[in-house]
Structures are given as structure tokens and as C-alpha cells.
N, C-alpha and C. Protein backbone atom coordinates (compact mmCIF):
# COMPACT_ATOMS: atom_id res chain seq x y z
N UNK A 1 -4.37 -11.59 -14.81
CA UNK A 1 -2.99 -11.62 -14.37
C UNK A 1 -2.79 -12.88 -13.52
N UNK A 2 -1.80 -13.57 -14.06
CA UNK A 2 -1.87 -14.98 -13.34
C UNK A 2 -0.99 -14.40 -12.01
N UNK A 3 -0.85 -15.56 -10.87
CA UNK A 3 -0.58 -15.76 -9.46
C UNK A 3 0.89 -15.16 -9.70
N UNK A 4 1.76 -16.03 -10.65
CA UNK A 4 3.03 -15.66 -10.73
C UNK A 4 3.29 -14.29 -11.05
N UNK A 5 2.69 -13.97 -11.50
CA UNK A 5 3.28 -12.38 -11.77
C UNK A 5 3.21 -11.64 -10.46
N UNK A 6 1.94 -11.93 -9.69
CA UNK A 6 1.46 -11.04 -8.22
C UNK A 6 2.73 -10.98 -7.26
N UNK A 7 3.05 -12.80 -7.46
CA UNK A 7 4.52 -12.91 -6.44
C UNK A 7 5.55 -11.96 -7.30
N UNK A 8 5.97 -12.10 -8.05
CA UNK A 8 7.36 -11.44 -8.76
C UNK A 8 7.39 -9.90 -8.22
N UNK A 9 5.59 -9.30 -8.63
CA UNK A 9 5.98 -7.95 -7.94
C UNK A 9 6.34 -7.35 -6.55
N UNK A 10 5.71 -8.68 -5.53
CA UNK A 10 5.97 -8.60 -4.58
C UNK A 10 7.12 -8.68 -3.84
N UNK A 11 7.97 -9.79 -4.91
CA UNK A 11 9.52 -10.25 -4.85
C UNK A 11 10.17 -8.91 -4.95
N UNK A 12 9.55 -8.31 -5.72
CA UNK A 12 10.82 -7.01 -7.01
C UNK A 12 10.64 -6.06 -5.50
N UNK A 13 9.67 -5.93 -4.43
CA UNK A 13 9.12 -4.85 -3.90
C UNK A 13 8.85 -3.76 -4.19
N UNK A 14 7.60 -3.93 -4.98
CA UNK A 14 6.76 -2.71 -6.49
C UNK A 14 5.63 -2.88 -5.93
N UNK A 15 5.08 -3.08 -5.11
CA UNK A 15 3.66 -2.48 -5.03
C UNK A 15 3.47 -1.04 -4.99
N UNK A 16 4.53 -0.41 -4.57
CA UNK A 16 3.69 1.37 -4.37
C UNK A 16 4.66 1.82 -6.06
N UNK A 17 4.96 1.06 -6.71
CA UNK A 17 5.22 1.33 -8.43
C UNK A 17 4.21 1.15 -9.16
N UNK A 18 3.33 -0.25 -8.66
CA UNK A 18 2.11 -0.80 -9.80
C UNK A 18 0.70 -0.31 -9.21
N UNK A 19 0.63 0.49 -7.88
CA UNK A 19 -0.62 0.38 -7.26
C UNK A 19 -1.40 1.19 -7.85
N UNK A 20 -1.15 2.13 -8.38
CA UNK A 20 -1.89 3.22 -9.25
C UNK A 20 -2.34 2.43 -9.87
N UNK A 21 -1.71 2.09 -10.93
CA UNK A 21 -2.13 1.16 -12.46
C UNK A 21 -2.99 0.40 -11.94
N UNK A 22 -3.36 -0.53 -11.12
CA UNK A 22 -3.77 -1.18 -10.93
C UNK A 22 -5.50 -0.61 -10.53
N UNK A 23 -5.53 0.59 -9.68
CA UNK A 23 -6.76 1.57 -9.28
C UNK A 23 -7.52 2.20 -10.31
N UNK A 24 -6.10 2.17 -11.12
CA UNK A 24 -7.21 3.03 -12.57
C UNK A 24 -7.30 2.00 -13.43
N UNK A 25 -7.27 0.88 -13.15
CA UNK A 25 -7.63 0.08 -14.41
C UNK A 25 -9.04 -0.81 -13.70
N UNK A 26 -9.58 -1.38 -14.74
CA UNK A 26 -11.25 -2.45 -14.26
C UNK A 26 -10.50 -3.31 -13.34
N UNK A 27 -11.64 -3.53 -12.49
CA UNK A 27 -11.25 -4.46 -11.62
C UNK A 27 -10.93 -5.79 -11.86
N UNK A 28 -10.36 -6.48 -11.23
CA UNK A 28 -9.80 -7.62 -11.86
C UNK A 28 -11.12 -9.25 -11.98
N UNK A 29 -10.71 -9.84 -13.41
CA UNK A 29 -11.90 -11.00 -13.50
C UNK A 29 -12.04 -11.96 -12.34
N UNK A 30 -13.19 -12.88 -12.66
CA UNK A 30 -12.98 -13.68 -11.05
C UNK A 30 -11.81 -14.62 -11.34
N UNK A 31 -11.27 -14.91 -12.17
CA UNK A 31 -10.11 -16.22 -11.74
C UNK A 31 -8.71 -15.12 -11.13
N UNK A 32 -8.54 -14.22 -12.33
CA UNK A 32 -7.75 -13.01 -11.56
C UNK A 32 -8.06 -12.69 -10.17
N UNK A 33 -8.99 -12.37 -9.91
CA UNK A 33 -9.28 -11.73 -8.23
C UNK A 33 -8.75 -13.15 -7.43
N UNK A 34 -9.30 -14.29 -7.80
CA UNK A 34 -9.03 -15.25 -6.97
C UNK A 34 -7.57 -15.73 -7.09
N UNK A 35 -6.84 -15.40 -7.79
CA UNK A 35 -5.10 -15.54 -7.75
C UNK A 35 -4.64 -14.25 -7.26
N UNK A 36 -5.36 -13.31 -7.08
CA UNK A 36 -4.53 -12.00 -6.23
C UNK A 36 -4.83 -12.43 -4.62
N UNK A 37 -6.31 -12.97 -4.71
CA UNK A 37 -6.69 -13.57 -2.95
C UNK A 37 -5.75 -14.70 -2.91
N UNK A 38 -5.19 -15.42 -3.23
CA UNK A 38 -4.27 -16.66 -2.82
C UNK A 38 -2.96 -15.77 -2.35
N UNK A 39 -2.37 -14.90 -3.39
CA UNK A 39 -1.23 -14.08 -3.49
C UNK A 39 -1.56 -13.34 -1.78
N UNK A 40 -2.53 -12.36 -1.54
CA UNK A 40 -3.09 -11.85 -0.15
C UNK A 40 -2.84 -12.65 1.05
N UNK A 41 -3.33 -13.65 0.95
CA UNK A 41 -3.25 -14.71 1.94
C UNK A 41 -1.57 -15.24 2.18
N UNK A 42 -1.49 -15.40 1.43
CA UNK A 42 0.20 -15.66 1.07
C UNK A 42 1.15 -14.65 2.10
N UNK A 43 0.95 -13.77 1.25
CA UNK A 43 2.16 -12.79 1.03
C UNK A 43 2.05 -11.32 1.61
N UNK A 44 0.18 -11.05 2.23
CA UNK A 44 -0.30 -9.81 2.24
C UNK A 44 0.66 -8.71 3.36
N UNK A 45 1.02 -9.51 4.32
CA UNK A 45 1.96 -8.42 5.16
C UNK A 45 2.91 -7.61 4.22
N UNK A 46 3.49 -8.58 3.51
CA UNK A 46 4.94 -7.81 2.71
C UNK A 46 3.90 -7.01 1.57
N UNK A 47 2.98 -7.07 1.46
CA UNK A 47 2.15 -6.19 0.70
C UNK A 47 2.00 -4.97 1.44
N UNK A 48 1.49 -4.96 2.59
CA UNK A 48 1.09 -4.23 3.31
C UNK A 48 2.69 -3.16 3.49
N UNK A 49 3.60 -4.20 4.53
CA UNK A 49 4.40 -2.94 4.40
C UNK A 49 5.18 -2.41 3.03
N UNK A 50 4.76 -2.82 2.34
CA UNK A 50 5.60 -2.58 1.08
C UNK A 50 4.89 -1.08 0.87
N UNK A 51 3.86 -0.85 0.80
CA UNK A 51 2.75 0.43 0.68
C UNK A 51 3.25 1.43 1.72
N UNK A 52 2.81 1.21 2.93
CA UNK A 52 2.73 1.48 3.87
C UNK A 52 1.51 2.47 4.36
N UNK A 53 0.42 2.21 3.78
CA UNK A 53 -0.43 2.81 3.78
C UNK A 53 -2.09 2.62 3.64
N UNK A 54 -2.13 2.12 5.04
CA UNK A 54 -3.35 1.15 4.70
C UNK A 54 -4.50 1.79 4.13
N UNK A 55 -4.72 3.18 3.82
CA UNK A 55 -5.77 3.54 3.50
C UNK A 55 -5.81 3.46 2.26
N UNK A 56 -4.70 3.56 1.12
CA UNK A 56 -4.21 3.32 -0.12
C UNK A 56 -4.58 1.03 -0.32
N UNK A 57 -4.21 0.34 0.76
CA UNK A 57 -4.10 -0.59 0.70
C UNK A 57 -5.54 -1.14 0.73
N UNK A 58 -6.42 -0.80 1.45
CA UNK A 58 -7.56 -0.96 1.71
C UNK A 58 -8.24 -0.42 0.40
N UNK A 59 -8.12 0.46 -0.22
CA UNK A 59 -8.28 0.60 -1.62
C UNK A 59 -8.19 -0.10 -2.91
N UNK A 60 -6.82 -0.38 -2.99
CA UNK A 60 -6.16 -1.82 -3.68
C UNK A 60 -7.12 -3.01 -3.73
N UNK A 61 -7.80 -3.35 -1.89
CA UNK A 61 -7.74 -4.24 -1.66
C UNK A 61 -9.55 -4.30 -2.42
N UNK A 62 -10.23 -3.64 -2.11
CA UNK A 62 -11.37 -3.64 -2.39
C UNK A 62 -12.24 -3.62 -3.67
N UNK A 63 -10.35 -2.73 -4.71
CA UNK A 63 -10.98 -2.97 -6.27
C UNK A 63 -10.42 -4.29 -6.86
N UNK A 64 -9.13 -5.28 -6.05
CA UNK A 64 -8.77 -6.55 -6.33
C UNK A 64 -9.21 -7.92 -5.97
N UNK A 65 -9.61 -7.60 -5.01
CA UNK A 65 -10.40 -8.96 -4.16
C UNK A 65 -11.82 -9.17 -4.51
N UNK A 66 -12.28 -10.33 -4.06
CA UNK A 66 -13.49 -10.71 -4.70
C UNK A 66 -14.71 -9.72 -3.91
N UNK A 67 -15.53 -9.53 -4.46
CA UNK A 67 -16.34 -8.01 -3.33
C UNK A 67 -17.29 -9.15 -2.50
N UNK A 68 -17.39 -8.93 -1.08
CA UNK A 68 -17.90 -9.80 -0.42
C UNK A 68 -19.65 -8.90 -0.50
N UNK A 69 -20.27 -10.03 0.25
CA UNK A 69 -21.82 -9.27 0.11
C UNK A 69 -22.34 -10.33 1.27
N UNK A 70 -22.65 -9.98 2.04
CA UNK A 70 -23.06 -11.05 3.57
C UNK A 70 -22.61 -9.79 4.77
N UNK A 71 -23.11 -10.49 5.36
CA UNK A 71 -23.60 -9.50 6.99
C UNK A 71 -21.94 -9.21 7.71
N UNK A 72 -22.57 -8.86 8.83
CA UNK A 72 -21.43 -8.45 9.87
C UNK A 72 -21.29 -10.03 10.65
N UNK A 73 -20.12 -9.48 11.50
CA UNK A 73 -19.47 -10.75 12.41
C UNK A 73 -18.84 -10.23 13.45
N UNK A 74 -18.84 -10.95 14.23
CA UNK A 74 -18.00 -10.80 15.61
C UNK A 74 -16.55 -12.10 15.05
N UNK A 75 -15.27 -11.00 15.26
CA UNK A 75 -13.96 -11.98 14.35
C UNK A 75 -13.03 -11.92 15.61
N UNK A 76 -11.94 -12.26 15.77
CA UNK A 76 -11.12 -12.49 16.05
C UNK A 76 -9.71 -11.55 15.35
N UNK A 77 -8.72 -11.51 16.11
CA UNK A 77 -7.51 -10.98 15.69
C UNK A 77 -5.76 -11.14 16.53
N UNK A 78 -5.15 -11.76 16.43
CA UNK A 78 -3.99 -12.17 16.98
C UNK A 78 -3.06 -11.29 16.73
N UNK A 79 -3.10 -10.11 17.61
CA UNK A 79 -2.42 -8.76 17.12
C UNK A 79 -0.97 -8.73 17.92
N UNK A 80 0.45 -8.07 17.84
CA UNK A 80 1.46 -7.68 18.47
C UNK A 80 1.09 -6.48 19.27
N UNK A 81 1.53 -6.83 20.17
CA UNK A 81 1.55 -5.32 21.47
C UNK A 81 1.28 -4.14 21.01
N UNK A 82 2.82 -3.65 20.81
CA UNK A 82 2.95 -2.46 20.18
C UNK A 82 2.69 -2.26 19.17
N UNK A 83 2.32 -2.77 18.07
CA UNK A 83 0.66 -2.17 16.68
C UNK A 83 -0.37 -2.26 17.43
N UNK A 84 -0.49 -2.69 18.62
CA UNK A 84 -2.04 -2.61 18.50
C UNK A 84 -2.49 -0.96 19.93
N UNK A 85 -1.02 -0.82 20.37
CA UNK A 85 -0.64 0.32 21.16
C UNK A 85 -0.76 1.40 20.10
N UNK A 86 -0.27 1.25 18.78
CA UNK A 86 -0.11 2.45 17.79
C UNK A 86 -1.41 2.76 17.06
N UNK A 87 -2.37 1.67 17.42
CA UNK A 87 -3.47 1.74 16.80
C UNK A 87 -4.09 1.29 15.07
N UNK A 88 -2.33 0.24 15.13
CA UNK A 88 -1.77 0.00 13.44
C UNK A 88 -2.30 -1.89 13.78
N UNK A 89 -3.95 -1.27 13.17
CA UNK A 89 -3.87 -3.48 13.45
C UNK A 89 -4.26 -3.48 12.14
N UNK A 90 -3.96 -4.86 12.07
CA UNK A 90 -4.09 -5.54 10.86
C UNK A 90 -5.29 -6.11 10.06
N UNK A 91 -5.04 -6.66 8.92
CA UNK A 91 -6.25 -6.39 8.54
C UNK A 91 -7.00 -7.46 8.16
N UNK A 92 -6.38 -8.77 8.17
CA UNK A 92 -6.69 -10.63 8.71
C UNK A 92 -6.97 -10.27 9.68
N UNK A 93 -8.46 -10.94 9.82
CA UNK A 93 -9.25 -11.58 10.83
C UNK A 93 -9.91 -12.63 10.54
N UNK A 94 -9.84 -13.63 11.76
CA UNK A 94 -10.67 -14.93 11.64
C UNK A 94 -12.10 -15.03 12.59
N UNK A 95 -13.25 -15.86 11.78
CA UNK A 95 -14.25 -16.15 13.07
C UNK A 95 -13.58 -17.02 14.02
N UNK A 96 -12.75 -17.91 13.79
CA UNK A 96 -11.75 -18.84 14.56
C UNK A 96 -11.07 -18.56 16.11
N UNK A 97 -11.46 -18.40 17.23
CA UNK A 97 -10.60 -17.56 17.98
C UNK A 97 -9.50 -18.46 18.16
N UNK A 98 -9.23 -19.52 18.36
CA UNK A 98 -8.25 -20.45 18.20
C UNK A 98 -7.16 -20.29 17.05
N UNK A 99 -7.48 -19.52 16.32
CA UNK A 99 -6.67 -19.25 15.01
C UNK A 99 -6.07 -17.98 15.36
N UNK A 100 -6.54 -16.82 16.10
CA UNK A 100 -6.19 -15.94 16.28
C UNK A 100 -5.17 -16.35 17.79
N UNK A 101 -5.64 -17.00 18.41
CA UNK A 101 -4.91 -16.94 19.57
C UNK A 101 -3.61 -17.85 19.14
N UNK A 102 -3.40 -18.63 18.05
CA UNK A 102 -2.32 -19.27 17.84
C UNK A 102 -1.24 -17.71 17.08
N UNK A 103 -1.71 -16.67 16.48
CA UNK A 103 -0.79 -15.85 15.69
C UNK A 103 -0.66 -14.60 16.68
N UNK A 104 -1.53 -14.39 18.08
CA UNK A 104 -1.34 -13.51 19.28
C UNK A 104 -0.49 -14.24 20.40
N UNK A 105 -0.61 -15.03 20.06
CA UNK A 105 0.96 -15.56 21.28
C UNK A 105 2.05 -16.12 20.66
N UNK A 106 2.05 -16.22 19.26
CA UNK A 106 3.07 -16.94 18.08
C UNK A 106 3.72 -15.57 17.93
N UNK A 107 3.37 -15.81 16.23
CA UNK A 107 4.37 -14.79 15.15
C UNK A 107 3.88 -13.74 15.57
N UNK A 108 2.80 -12.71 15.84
CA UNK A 108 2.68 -11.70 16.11
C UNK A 108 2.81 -11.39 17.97
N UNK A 109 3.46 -12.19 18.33
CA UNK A 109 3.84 -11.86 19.87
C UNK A 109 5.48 -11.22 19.61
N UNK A 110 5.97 -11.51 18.58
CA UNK A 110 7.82 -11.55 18.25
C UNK A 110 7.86 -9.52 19.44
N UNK A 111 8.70 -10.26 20.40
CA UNK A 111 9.26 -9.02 20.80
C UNK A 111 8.44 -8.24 22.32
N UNK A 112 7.96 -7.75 21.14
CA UNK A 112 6.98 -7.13 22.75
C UNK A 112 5.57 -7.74 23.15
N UNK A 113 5.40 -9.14 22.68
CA UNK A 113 4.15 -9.35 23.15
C UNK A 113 2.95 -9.52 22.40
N UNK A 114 1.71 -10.18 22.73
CA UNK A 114 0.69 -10.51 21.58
C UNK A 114 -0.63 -9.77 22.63
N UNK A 115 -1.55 -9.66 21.43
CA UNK A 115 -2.94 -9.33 22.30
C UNK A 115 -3.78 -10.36 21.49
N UNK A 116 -5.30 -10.57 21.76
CA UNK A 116 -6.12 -11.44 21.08
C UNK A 116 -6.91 -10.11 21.14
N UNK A 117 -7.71 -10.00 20.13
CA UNK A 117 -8.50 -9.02 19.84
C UNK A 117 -10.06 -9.36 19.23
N UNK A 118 -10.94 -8.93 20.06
CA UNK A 118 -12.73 -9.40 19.36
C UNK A 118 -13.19 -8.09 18.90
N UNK A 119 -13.84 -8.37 17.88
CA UNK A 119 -14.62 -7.08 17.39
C UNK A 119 -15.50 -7.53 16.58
N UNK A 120 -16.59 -6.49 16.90
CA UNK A 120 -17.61 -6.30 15.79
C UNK A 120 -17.63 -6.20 14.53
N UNK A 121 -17.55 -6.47 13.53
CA UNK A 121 -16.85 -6.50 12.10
C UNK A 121 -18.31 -5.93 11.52
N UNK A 122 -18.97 -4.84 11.22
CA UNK A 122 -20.11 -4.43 9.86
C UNK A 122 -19.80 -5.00 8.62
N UNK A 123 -20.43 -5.55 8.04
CA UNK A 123 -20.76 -5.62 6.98
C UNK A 123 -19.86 -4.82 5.69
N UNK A 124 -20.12 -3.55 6.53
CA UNK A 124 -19.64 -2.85 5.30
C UNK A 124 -17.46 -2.66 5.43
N UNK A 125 -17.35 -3.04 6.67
CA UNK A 125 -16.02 -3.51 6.86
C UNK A 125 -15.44 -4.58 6.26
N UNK A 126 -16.10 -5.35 5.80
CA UNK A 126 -15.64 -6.86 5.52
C UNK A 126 -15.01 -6.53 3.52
N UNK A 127 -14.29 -6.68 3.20
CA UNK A 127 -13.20 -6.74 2.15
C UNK A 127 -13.83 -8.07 1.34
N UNK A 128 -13.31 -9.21 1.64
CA UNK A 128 -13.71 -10.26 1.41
C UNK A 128 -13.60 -11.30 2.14
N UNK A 129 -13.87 -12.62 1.96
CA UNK A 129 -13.45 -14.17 2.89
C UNK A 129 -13.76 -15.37 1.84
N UNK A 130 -13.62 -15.84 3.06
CA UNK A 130 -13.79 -17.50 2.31
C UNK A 130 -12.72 -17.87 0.94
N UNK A 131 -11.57 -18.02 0.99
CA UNK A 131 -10.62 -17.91 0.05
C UNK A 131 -10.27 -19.47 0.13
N UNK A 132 -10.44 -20.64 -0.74
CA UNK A 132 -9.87 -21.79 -0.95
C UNK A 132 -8.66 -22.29 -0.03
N UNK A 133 -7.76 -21.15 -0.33
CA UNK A 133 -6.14 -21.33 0.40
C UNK A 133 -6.31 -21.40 1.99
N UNK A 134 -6.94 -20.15 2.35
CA UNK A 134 -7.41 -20.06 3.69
C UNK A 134 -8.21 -20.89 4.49
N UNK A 135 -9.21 -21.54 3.63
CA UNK A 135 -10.05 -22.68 4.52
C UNK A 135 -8.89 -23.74 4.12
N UNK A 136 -7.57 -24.41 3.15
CA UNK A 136 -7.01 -25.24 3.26
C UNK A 136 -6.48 -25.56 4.76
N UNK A 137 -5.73 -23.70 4.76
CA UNK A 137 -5.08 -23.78 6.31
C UNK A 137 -5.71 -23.51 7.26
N UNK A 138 -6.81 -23.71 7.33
CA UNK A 138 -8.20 -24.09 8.26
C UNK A 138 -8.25 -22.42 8.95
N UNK A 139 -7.98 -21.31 8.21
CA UNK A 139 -8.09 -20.34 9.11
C UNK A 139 -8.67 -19.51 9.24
N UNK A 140 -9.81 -19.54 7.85
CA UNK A 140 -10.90 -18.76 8.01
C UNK A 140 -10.72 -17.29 7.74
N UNK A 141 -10.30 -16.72 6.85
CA UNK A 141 -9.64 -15.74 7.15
C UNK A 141 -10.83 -14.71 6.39
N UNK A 142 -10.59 -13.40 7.06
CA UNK A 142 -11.53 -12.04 6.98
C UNK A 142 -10.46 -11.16 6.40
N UNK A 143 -10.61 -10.30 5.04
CA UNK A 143 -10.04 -8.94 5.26
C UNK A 143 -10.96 -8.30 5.19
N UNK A 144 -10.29 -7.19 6.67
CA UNK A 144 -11.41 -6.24 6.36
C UNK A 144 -10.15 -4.91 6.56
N UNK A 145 -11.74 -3.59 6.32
CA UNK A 145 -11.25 -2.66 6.97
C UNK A 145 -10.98 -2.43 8.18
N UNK A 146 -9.72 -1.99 8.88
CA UNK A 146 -9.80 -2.29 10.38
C UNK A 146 -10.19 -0.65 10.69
N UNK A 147 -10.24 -0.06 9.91
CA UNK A 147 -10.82 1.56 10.62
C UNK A 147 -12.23 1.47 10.64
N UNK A 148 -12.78 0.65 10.20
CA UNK A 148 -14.40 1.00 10.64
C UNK A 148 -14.94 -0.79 10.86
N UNK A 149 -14.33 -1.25 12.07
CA UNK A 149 -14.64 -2.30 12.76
C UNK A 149 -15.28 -1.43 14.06
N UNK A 150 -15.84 -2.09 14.83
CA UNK A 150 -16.59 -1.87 16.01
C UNK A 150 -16.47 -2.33 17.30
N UNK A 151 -16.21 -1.93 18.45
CA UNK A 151 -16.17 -2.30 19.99
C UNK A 151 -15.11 -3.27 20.08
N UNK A 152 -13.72 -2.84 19.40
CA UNK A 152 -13.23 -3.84 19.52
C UNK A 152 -12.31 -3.85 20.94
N UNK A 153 -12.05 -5.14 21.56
CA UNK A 153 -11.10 -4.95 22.89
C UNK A 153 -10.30 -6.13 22.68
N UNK A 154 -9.63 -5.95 24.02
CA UNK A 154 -8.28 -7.21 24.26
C UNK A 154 -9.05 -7.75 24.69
N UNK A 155 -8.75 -8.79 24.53
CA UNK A 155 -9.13 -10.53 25.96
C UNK A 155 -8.60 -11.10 26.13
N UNK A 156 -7.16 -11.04 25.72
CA UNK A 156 -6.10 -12.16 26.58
C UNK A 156 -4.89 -10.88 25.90
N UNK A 157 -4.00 -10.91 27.12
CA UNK A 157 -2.62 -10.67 26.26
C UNK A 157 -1.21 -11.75 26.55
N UNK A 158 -0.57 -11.86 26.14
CA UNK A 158 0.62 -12.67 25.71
C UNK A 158 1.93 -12.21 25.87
N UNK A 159 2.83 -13.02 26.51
CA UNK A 159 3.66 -12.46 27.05
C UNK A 159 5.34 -12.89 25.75
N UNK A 160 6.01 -11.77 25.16
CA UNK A 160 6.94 -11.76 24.49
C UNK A 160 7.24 -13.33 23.58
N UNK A 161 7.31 -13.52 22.30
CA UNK A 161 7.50 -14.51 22.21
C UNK A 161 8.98 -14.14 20.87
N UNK A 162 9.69 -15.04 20.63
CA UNK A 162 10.60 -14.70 19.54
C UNK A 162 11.99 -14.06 20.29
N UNK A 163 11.87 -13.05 21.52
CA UNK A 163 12.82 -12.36 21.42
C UNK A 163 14.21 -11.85 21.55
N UNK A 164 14.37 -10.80 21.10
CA UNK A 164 15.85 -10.82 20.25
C UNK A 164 16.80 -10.53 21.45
């Protein structure tokens, strides 16, 4: 499935229309996986809430993306206040803390505020990385599972940015 189609569904807002189909069918080839990871990187929030269901998403994500195989990490995360109060964090992470601290006091500060977030990342948390697009925009990017990350805490928080 080429790149363009990934955007269109995302455009149409059909992911919780195609996500089945997509679970019961083989996982996708490597040039496929690697145009759904560009599409992820892209576009993955409006993926995300389009579902709304990260445990369904984290599913998606693990039979579409390239399957990673390498150790654990200590990552980074540039989270908003209140998701990370609800216990709703996200699921980009960078080894970068500089990358994270630019999207915890940026775009994910909009409103109530940013946190920077470190955690233990297992192995068996990690989704995939190292995506072409992502080292373009120098950011290093991790998906993982964020329900079975480890010791994770704040270390800086950020005061409102964006707001309305």
C-alpha cells in the first residue's frame, strides 16, 4: 500500500473503518511498513485520536511498523500537563532530550502546560525507530508502548504555551 493511500485514509478520518482489515490481514512488506512509518511520523496523532484507543492502536502499530529487535533505553518525552495528569501519554519518544524539551514547552505545552518526561523504555516496549523521515528531522524518534515503559518521572515542567 503506497504512502498516498495511508494519507487519504487519514484525510477521509477512517482509521477505526480500516483498522480491523488491516489486523486480520499479513503484516505489511518492508517498503509498505516503511511508507506506513513515514505516514506515523507524519500524521500519527490524527491517527491516534482518530481511534481513540491506544490499546487497539498499539496493536495496529505493532502488526504495521517495522518490528524493532535491540535492547531497552532510557528516552525522553515532551508531554502536555493535563495527558500526562490523565495518565494518556503518548507514544513518540526520543533518546534526544533536547527534542523532547523543544515539543514539552512548544506544541505539547498548548494550554495548560508541558512536562519533559524520562523513562526506562524495555525492550519489549519499543514498537519501532530509526525511521529515515525522523532522523531527516533530526528527532530520533521511538514508538513505543507507553503502558509498559518503566520509572518514568517529570524533570522539568513548562509553563502554558499557545493559550487561548
Amino acid at each position: 500500500m503506497p504512502l498516498k493511500a495511508f494519507r487519504e485514509i487519514t484525510a477521509a478520518v477512517q482509521w477505526k473503518a480500516h483498522v480491523e482489515r488491516y489486523l486480520g490481514a499479513e503484516p505489511l512488506s518492508g517498503e509498505e511498513a516503511q511508507a506506513f512509518n513515514t505516514h506515523w511520523i507524519e500524521a500519527g496523532h490524527h491517527i491516534r485520536e482518530q481511534l481513540s484507543d491506544d490499546k487497539l492502536l498499539v496493536r495496529l502499530l505493532r502488526h504495521l511498523l517495522p518490528r524493532y529487535e535491540g535492547g531497552g533505553h532510557t528516552l525522553f518525552r515532551g508531554e502536555n500537563l493535563k495527558r500526562w495528569e490523565r495518565g494518556d501519554i503518548g507514544l513518540a519518544w526520543t533518546s534526544k532530550r533536547a527534542v523532547a524539551e523543544m515539543f514539552g514547552s512548544g506544541l505539547n505545552a498548548h494550554t495548560s502546560g508541558g512536562v519533559l518526561l524520562e523513562a526506562s523504555v524495555p525492550a519489549h516496549a519499543v514498537i519501532c525507530i530509526n525511521h529515515p523521515h525522523s532522523n531527516y528531522l533530526d528527532e530520533s524518534q521511538f514508538t513505543i508502548d507507553p503502558s509498559l515503559i518503566e520509572n518514568c518521572v517529570v524533570i522539568r515542567k513548562y509553563p502554558p504555551a499557545f493559550a487561548e
